[in-house]
N, C-alpha and C. Protein backbone atom coordinates (compact mmCIF):
# COMPACT_ATOMS: atom_id res chain seq x y z
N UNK A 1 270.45 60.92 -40.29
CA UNK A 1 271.76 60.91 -39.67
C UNK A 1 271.70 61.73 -38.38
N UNK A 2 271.84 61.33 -37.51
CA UNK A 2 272.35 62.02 -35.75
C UNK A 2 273.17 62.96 -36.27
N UNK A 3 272.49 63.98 -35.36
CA UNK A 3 273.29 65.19 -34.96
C UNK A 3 274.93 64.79 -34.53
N UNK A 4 275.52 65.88 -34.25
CA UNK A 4 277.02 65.69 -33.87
C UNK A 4 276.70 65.97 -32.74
N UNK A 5 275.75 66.66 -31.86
CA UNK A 5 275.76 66.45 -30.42
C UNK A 5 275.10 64.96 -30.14
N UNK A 6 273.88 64.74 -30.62
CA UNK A 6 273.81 63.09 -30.64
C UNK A 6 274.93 62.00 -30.22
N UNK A 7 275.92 62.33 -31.41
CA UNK A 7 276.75 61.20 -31.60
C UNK A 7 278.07 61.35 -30.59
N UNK A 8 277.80 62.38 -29.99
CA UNK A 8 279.02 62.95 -28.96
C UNK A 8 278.51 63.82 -28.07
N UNK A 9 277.99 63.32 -26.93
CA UNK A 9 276.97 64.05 -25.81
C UNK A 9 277.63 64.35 -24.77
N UNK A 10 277.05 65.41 -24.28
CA UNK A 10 278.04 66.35 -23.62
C UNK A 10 277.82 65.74 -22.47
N UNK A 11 278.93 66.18 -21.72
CA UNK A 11 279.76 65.58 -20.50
C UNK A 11 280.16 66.47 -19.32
N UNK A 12 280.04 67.23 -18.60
CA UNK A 12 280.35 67.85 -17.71
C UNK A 12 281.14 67.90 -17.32
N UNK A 13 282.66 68.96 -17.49
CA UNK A 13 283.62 69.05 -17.37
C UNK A 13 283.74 68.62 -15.53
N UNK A 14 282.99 68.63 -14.67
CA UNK A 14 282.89 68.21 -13.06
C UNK A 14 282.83 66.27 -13.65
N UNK A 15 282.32 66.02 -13.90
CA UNK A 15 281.96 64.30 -14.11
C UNK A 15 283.70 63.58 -14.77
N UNK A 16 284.00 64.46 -15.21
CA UNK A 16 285.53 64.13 -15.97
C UNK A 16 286.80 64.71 -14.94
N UNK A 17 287.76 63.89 -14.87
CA UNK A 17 288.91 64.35 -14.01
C UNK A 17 290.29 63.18 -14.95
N UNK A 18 291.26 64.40 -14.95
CA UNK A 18 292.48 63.81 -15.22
C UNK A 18 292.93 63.68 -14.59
N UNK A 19 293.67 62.61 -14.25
CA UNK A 19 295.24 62.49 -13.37
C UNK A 19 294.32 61.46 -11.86
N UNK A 20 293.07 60.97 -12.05
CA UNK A 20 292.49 60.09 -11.02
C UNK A 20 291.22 60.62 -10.90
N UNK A 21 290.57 59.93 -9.61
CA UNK A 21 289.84 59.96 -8.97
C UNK A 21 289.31 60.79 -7.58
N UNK A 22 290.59 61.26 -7.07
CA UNK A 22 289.86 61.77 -5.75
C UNK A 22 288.66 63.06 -5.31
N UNK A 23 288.42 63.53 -6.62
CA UNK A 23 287.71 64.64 -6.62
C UNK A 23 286.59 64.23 -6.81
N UNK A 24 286.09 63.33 -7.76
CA UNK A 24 284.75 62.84 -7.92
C UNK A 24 284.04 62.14 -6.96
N UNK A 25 284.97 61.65 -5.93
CA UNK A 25 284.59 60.68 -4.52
C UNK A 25 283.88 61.60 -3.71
N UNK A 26 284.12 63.15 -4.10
CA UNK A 26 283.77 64.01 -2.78
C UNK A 26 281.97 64.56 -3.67
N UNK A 27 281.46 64.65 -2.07
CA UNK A 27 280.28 65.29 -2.26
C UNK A 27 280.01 66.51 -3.20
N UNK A 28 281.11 67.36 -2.66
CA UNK A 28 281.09 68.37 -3.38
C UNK A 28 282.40 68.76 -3.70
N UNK A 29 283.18 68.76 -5.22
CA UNK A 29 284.44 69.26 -5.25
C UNK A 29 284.74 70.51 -5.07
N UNK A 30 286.03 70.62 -4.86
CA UNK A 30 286.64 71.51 -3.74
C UNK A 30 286.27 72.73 -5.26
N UNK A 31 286.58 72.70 -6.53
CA UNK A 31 286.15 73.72 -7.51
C UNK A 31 284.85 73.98 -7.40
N UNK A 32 283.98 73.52 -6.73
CA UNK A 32 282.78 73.92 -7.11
C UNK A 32 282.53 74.58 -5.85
N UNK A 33 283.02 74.31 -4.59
CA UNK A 33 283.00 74.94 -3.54
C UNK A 33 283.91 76.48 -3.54
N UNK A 34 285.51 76.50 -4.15
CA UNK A 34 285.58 77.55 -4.61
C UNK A 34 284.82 78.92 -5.21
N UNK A 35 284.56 78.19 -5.93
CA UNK A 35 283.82 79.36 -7.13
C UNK A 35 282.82 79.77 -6.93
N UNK A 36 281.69 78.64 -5.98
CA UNK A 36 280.36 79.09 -5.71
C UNK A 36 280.67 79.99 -4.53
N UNK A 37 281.96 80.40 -3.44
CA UNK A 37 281.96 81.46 -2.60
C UNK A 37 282.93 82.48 -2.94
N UNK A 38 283.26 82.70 -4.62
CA UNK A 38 284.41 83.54 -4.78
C UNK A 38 285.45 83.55 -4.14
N UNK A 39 286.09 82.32 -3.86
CA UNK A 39 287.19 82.03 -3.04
C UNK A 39 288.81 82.73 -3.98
N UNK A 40 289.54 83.36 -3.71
CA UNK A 40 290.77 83.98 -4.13
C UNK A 40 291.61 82.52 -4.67
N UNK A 41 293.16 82.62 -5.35
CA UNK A 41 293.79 81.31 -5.59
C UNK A 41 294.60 81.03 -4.27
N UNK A 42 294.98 81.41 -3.54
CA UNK A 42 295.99 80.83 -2.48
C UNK A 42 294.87 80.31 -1.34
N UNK A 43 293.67 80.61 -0.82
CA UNK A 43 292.70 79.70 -0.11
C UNK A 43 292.27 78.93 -0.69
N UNK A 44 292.09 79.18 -2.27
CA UNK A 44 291.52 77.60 -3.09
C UNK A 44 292.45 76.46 -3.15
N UNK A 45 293.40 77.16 -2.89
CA UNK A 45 294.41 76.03 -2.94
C UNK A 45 295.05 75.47 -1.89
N UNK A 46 294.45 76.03 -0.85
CA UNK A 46 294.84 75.54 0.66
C UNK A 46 293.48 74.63 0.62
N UNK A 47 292.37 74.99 0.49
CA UNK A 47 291.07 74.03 0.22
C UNK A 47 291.19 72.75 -0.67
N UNK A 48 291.53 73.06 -1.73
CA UNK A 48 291.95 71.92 -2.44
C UNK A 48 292.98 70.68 -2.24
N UNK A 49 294.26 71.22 -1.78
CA UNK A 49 295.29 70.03 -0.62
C UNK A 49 295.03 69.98 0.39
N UNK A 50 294.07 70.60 1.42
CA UNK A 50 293.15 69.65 2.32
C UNK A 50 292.43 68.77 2.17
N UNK A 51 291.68 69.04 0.93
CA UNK A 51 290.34 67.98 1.03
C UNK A 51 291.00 66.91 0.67
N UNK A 52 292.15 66.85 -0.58
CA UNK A 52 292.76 65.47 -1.42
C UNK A 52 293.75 64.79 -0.74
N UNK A 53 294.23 65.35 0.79
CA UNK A 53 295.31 64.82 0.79
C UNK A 53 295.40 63.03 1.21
N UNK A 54 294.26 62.79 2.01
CA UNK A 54 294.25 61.44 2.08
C UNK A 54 294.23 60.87 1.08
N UNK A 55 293.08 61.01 -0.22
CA UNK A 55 293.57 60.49 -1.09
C UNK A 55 294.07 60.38 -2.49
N UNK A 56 294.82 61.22 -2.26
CA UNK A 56 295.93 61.55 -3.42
C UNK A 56 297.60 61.16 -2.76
N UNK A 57 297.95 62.61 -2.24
CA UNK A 57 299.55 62.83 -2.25
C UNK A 57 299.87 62.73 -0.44
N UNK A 58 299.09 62.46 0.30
CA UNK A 58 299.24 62.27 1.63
C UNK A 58 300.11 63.47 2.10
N UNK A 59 300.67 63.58 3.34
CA UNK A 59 301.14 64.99 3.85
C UNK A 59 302.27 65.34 2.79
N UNK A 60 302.40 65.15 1.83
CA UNK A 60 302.95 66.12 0.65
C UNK A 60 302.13 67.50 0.03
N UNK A 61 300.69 67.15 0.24
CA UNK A 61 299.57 68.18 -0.01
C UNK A 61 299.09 68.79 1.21
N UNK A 62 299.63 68.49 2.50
CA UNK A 62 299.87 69.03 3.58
C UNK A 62 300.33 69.94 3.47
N UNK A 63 301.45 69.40 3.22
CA UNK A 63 302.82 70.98 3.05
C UNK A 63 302.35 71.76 1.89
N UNK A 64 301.65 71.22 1.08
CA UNK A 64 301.65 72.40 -0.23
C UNK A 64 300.42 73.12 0.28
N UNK A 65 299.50 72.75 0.87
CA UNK A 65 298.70 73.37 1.62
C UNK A 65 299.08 74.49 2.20
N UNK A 66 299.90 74.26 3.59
CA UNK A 66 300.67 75.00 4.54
C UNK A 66 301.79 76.04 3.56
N UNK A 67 302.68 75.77 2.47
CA UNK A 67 303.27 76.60 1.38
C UNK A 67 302.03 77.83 1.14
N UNK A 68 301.15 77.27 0.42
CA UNK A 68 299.94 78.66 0.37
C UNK A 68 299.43 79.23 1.39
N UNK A 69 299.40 78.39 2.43
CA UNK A 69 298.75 79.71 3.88
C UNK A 69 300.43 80.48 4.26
N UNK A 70 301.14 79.91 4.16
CA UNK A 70 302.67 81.22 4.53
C UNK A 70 302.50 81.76 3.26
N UNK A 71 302.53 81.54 2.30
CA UNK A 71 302.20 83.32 1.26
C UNK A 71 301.27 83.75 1.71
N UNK A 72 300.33 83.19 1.52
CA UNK A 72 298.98 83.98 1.78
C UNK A 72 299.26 85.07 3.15
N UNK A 73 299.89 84.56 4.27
CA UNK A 73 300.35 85.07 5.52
C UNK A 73 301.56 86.56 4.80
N UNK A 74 302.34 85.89 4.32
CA UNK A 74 303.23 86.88 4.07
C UNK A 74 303.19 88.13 3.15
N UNK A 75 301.95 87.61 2.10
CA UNK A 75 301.50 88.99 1.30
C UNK A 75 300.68 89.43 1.50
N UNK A 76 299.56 89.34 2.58
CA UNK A 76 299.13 89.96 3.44
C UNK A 76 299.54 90.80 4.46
N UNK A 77 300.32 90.13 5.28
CA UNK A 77 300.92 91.45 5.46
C UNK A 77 302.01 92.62 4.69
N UNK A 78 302.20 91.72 4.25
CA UNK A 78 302.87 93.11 3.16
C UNK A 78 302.47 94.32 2.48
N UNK A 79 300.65 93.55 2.63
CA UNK A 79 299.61 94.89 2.08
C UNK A 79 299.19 95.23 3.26
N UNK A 80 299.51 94.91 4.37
CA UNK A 80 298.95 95.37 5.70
C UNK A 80 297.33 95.19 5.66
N UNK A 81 296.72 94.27 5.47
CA UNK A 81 295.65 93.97 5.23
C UNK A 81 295.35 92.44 6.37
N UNK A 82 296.20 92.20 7.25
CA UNK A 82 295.95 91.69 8.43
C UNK A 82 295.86 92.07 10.21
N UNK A 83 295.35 91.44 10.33
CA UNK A 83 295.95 92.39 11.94
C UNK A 83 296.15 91.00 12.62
C-alpha cells in the first residue's frame, strides 16, 4: 500500500493560488520577491498592487497601491524617520 505522501504529493504552496491566476503568470511572485529582501507589509503591498494590477483589479489596485504609500508616508513621518 502507498504511503500517504505517495497518494497525496506535495505541492508548493507558490504553484497553488486562490482567487485566479495572475501571480503564477509572473516570473517571479511578488511573495517571493518580498520575503527574499525582507520587505516590511505596507511596501509589500504597494509591490504586490503594482505588479497585479493589469491583470487582476486594474487602477482599483492602483489606488490600493497609492492607499499604502500615503500610510506608509504618513507613519513615517510620524516616527520622524523620513526626511
Amino acid at each position: 500500500m502507498p504511503s500517504k505522501v505517495e497518494m497525496f504529493p506535495f505541492k508548493s504552496a507558490l504553484q497553488i493560488q486562490e482567487g485566479g491566476s495572475h501571480y503564477k503568470q509572473m516570473k517571479i511572485q511578488p511573495i517571493e520577491f518580498i520575503h527574499a529582501n525582507n520587505i516590511q507589509f505596507a511596501e509589500g503591498s504597494v509591490i504586490k498592487y503594482v505588479s497585479r494590477w493589469r491583470s487582476k483589479n486594474g487602477i482599483a489596485d492602483l489606488k490600493k497601491a497609492r492607499h499604502f504609500l500615503d500610510l506608509l508616508i504618513e507613519l513615517e513621518t510620524k516616527n520622524g524617520s523620513c526626511s
